[in-house]
Protein backbone atom coordinates (compact mmCIF):
# COMPACT_ATOMS: atom_id res chain seq x y z
CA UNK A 1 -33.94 -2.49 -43.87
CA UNK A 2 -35.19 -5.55 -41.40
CA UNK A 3 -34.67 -9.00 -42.84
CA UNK A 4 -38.32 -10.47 -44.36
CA UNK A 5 -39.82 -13.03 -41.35
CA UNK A 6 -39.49 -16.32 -42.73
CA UNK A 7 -43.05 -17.70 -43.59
CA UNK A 8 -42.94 -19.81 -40.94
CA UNK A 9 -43.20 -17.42 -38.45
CA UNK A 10 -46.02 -15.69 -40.21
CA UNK A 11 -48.41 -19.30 -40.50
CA UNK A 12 -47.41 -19.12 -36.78
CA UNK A 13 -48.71 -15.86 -36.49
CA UNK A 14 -51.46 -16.98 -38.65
CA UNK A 15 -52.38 -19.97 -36.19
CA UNK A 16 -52.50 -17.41 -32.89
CA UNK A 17 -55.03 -15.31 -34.64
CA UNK A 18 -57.18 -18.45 -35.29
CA UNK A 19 -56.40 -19.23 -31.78
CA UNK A 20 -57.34 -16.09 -30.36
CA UNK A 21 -60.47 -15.66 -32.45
CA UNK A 22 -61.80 -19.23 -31.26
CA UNK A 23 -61.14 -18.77 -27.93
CA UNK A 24 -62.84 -14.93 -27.79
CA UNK A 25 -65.60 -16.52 -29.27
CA UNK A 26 -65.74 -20.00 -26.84
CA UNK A 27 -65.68 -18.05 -23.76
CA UNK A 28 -68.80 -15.95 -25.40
CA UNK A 29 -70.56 -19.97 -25.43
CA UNK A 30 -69.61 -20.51 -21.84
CA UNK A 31 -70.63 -17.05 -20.09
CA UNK A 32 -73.97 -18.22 -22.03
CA UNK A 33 -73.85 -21.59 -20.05
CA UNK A 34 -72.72 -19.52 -16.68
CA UNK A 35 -76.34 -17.15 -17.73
CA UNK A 36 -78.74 -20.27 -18.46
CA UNK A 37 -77.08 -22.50 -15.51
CA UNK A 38 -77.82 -19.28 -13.13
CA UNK A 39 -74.50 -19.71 -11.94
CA UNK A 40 -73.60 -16.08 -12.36
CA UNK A 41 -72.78 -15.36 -8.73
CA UNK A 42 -71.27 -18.77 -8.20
CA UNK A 43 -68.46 -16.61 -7.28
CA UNK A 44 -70.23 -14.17 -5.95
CA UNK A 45 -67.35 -11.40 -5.26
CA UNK A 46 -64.56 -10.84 -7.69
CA UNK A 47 -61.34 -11.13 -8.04
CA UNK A 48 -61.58 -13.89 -5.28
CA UNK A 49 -64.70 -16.25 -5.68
CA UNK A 50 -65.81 -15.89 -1.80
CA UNK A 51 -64.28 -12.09 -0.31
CA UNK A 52 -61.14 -14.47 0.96
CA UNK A 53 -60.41 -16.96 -1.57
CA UNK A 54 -58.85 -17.23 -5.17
CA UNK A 55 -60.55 -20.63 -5.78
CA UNK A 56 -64.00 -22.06 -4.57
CA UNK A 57 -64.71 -23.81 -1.35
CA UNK A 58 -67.16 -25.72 -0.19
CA UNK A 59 -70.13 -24.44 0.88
CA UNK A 60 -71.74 -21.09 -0.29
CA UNK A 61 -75.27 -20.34 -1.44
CA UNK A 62 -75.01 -22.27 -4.90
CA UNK A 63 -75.05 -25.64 -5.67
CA UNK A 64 -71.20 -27.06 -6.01
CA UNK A 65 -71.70 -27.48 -10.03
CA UNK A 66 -72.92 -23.69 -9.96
CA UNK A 67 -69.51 -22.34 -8.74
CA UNK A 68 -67.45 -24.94 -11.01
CA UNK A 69 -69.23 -23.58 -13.77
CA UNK A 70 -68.16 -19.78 -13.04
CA UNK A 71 -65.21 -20.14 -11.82
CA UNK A 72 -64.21 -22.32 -15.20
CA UNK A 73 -65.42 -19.56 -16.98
CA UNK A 74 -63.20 -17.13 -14.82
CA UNK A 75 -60.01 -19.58 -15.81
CA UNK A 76 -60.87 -19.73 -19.18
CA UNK A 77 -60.03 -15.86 -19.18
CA UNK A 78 -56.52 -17.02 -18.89
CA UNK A 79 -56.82 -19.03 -22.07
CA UNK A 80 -58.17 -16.05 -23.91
CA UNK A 81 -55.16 -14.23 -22.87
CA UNK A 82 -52.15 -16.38 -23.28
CA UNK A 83 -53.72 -16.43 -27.28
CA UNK A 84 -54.39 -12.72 -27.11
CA UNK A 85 -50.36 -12.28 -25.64
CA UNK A 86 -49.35 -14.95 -28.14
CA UNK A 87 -50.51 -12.77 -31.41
CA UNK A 88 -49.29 -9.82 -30.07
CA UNK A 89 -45.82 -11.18 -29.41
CA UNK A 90 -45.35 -12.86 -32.80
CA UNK A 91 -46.07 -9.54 -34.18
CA UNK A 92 -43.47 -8.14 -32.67
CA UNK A 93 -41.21 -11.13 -34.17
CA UNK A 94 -42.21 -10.95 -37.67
CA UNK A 95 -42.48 -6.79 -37.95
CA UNK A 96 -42.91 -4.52 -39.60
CA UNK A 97 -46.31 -4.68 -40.45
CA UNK A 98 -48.60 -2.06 -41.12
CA UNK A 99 -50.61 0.94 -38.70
CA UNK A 100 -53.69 -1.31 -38.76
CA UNK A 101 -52.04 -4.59 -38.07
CA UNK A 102 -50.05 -3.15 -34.95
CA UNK A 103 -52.58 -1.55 -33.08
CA UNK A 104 -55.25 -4.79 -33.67
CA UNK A 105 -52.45 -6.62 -31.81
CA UNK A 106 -52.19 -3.76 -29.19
CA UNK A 107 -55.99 -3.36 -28.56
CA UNK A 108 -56.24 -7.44 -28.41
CA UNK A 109 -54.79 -8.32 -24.94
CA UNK A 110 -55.35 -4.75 -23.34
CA UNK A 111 -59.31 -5.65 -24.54
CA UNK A 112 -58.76 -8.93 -22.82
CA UNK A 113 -57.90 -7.17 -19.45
CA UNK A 114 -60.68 -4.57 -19.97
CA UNK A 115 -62.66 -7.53 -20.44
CA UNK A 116 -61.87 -9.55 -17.16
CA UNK A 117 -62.11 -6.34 -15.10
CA UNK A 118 -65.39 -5.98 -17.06
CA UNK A 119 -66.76 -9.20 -16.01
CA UNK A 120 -65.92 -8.66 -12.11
CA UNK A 121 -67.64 -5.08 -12.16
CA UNK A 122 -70.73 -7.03 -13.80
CA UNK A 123 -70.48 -9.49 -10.72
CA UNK A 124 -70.04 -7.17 -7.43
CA UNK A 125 -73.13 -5.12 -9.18
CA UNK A 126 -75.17 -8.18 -9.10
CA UNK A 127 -75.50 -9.00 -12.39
CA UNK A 128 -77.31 -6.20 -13.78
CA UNK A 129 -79.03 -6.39 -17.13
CA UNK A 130 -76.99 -3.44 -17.96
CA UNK A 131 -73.58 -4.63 -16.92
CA UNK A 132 -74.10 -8.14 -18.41
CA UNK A 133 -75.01 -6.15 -21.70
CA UNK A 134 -72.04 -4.16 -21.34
CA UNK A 135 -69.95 -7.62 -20.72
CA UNK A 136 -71.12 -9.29 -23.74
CA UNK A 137 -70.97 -6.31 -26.71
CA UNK A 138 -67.52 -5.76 -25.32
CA UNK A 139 -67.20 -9.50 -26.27
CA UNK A 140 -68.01 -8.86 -29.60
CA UNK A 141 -65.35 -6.30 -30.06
CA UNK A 142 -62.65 -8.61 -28.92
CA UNK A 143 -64.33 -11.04 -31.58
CA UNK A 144 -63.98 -8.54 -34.30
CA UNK A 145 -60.73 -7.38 -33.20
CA UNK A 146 -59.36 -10.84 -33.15
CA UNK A 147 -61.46 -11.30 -36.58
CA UNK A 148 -59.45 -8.38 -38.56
CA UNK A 149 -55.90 -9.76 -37.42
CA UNK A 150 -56.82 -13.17 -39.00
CA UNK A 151 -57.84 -11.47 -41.85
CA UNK A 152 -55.05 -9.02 -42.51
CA UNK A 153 -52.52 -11.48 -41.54
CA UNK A 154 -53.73 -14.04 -44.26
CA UNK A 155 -50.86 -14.70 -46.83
CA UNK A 156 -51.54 -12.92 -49.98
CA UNK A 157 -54.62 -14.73 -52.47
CA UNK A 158 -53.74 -16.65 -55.44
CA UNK A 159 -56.95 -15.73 -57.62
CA UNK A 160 -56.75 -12.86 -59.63
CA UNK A 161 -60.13 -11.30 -58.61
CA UNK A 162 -59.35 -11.52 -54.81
CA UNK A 163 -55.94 -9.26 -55.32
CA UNK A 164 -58.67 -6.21 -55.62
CA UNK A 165 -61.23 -4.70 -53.40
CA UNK A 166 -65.03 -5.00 -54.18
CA UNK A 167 -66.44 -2.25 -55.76
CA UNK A 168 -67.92 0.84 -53.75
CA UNK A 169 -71.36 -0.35 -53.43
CA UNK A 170 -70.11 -3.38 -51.73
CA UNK A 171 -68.13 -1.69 -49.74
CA UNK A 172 -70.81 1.07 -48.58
CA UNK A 173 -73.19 -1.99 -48.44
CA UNK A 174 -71.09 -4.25 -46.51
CA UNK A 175 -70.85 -0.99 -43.77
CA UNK A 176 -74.33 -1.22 -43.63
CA UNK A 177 -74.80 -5.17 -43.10
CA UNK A 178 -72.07 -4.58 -40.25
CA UNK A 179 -73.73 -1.65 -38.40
CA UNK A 180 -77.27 -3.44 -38.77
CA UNK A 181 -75.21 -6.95 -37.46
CA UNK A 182 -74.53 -4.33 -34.04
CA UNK A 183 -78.12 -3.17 -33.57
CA UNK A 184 -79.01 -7.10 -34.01
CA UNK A 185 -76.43 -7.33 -31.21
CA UNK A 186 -77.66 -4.61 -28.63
CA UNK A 187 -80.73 -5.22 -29.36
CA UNK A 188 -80.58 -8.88 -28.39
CA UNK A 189 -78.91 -7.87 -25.09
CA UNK A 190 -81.94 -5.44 -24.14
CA UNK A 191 -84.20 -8.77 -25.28
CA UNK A 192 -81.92 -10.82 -23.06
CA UNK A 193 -82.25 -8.10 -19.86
CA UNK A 194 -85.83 -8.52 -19.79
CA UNK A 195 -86.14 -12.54 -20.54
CA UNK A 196 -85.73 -15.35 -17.77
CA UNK A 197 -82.25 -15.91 -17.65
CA UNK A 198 -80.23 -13.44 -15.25
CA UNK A 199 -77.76 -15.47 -14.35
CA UNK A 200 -79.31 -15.57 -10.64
CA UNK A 201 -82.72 -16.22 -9.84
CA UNK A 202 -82.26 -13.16 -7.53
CA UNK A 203 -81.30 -10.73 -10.43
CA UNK A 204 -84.12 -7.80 -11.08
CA UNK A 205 -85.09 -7.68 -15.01
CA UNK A 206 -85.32 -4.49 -17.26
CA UNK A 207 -88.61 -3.24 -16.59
CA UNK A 208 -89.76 -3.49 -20.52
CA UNK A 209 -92.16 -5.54 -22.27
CA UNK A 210 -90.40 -9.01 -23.94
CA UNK A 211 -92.46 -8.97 -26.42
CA UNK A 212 -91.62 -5.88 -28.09
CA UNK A 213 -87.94 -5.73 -27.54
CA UNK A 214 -88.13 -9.07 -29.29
CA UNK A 215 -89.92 -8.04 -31.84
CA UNK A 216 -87.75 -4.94 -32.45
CA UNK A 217 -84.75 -7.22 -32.28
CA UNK A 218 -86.65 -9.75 -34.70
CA UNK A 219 -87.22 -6.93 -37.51
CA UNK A 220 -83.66 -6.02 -37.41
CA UNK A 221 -82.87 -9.44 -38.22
CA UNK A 222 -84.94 -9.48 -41.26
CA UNK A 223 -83.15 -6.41 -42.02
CA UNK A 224 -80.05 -7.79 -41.95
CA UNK A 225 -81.51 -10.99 -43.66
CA UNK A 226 -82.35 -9.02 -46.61
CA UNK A 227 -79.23 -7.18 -46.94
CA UNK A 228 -77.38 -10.44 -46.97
CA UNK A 229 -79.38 -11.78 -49.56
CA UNK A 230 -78.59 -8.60 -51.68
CA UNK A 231 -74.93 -8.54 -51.28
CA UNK A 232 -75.00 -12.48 -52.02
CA UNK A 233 -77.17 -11.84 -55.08
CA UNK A 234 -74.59 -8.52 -56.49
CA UNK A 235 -71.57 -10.94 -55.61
CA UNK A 236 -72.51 -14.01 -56.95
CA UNK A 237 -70.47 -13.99 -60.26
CA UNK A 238 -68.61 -11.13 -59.78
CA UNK A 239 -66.14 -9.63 -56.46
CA UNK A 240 -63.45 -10.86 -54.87
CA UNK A 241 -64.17 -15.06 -54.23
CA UNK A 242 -63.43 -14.84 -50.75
CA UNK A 243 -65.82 -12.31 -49.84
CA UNK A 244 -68.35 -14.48 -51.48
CA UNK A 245 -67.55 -17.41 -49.90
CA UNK A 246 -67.93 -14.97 -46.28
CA UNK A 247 -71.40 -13.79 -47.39
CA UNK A 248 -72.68 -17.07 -47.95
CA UNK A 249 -71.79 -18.34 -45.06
CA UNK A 250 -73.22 -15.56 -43.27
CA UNK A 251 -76.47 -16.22 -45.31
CA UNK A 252 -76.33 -19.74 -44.02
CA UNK A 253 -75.55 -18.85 -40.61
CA UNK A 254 -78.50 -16.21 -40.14
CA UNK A 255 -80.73 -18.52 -41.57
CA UNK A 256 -79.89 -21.03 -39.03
CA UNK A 257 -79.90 -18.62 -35.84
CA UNK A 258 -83.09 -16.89 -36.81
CA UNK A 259 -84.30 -20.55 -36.77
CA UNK A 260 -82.96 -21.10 -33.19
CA UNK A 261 -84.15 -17.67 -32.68
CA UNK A 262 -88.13 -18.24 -33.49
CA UNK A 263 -87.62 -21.89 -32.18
CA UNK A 264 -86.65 -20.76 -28.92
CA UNK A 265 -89.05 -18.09 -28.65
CA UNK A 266 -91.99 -20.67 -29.14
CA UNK A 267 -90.98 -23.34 -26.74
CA UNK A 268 -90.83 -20.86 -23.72
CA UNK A 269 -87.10 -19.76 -23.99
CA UNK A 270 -85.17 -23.33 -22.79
CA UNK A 271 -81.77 -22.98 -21.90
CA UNK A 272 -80.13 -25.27 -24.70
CA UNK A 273 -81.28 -23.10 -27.21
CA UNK A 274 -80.39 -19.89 -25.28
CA UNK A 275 -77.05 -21.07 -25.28
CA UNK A 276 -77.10 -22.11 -28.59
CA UNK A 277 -78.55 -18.60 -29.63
CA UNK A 278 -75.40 -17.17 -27.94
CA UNK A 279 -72.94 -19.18 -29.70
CA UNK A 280 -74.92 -18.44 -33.09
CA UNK A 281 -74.84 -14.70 -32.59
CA UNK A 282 -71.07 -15.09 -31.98
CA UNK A 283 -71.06 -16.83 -35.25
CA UNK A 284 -72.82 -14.28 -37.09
CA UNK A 285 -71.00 -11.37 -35.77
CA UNK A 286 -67.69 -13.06 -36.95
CA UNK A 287 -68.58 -14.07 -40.13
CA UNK A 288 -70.40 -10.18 -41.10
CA UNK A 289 -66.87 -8.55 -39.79
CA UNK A 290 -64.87 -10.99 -41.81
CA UNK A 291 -67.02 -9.88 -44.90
CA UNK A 292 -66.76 -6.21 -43.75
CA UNK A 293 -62.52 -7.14 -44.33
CA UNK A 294 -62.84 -9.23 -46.85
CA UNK A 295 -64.74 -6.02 -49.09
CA UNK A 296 -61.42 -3.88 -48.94
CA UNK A 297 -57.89 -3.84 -49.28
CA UNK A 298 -55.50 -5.60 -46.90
CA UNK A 299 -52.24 -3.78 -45.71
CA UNK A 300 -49.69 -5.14 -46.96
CA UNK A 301 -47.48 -7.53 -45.01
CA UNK A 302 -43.64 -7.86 -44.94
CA UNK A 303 -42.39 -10.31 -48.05
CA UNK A 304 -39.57 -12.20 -48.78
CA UNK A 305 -38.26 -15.38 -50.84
CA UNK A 306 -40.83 -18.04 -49.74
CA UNK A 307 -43.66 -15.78 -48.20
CA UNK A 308 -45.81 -15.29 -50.98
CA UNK A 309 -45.32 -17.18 -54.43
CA UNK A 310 -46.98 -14.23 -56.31
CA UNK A 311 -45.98 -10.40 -55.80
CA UNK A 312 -49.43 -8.65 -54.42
CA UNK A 313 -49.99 -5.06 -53.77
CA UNK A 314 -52.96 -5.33 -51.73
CA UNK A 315 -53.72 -1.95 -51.48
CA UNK A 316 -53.26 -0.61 -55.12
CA UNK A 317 -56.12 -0.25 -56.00
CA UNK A 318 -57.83 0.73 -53.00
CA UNK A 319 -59.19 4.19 -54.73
């Protein structure tokens, strides 16, 4: 049997997923400031930012702030990865560790990749509504990817009530707030093909009508509203503390992007809020997968003298 990793290495391992979670969901905020700068084809070829060089030069059809702005979104993909490499290679130090936990740190840098090559195909198409779609839900993967290794990967709880899952309805309910959380998602990104900001003033729209894609994408909102408030309401006294500590937060964080939502909406779409919207959906997102995790058993992770001051068998009483 392989010695225990000493609990060191697994705060370490802790502190990458953190790292790879923030940064998954900062370069989310940033392609939102590339969208609402219209600096999407400040680089307009990909891999190279002019069909001859790596880096920008002067000159070009942008303005010189345009192509800073997406080429230090290009860089930042480097960040993203040296995070996403960073989990995955202090998982390999402090193995075993269970099915779940090893492919999460598997699908997190080859989704990084995926991602950049993504985000080039989305700029020698020109920034179509579909592509840029396609470029942001894939973002939100990564996000709960990165998400689910910070939570399985958290050293085991202390309180009694959070060493078992929540009960079925929860469970089945919290499956529901996460699928509604996606069609929130899509939806917004059909809202956001059809809405001023391409990217590139040059960029044809989706040929639908704003208003009802928004409203579509405002009712699933509610709906997601209201099934927050329910799970908050069942929880409240009863569940595993964490989890209602997650849904609360994701109360207070839908309540605040619906606000920036409607806000927005009113004062003709400006960019600050658009990019704020962005970040907020990010949020959101996060915080529903966290409570999706938080609802269920963990795998368990290696032990040994130091790593957890309590035995736990997270998963026996999964049934």
């Amino acid at each position: 049997m392989p010695s225990p990793p000493a609990p060191a290495s697994l705060r370490l391992l802790r502190r990458f997923t953190l790292a790879a979670l923030v940064t998954n969901i900062g370069i989310v905020f940033t392609g939102g400031l590339v969208r609402v700068t219209g600096s999407g084809l400040g680089c307009p070829t990909w891999p190279t930012c002019d069909g001859q060089n790596l880096v920008p030069r002067p000159g070009g059809d942008h303005a010189g702030w345009q192509t800073a702005i997406e080429f230090g979104n290009r860089l930042l993909t480097f960040v993203v990865l040296t995070a996403a490499v960073a989990v995955f290679v202090q998982l390999r130090r402090t193995r075993p560790h269970p099915r779940p936990i090893r492919l999460l740190g598997w699908a997190l840098p080859l989704g990084v990749l995926v991602q950049a090559v993504m985000g080039g195909i989305t700029v020698l198409l020109g920034l179509t509504p579909w592509t840029v779609a396609a470029h942001f839900l894939l973002s939100m993967v990564l996000i709960a990817v990165a998400v689910g290794l910070h939570e399985y990967v958290r050293p085991p709880a202390r309180d009694p009530e959070d060493r078992l899952p929540a009960t079925a309805g929860v469970r089945w309910a919290t499956t529901a707030l996460l699928v509604v959380a996606g069609a929130v998602l899509v939806l917004g990104t059909i809202v956001t093909g059809a809405g001023p900001h391409a990217g590139d003033p040059e960029v044809a729209r989706l040929g639908v009508d704003i208003r009802f894609v928004a409203i579509a994408h405002a009712d699933a909102v509610w709906l997601l509203l209201g099934l927050t408030v329910a799970l908050v309401a069942v929880t409240w006294r009863s569940g595993p503390s964490r989890l209602r500590r997650a849904l609360r937060l994701l109360l207070a964080l839908e309540l605040i992007q619906g606000a920036i939502g409607y806000t927005q909406y009113a004062l003709g779409i400006p960019e600050a809020l658009v990019a704020a919207h962005i970040l907020g959906a990010a949020l959101v997102w996060a915080t529903a997968v966290a409570s999706w995790v938080r609802a269920r058993p963990l795998p368990d992770l290696p032990t040994g003298p130091g790593i957890a001051e309590e035995p736990v068998a997270r998963d026996a009483h999964a049934q």
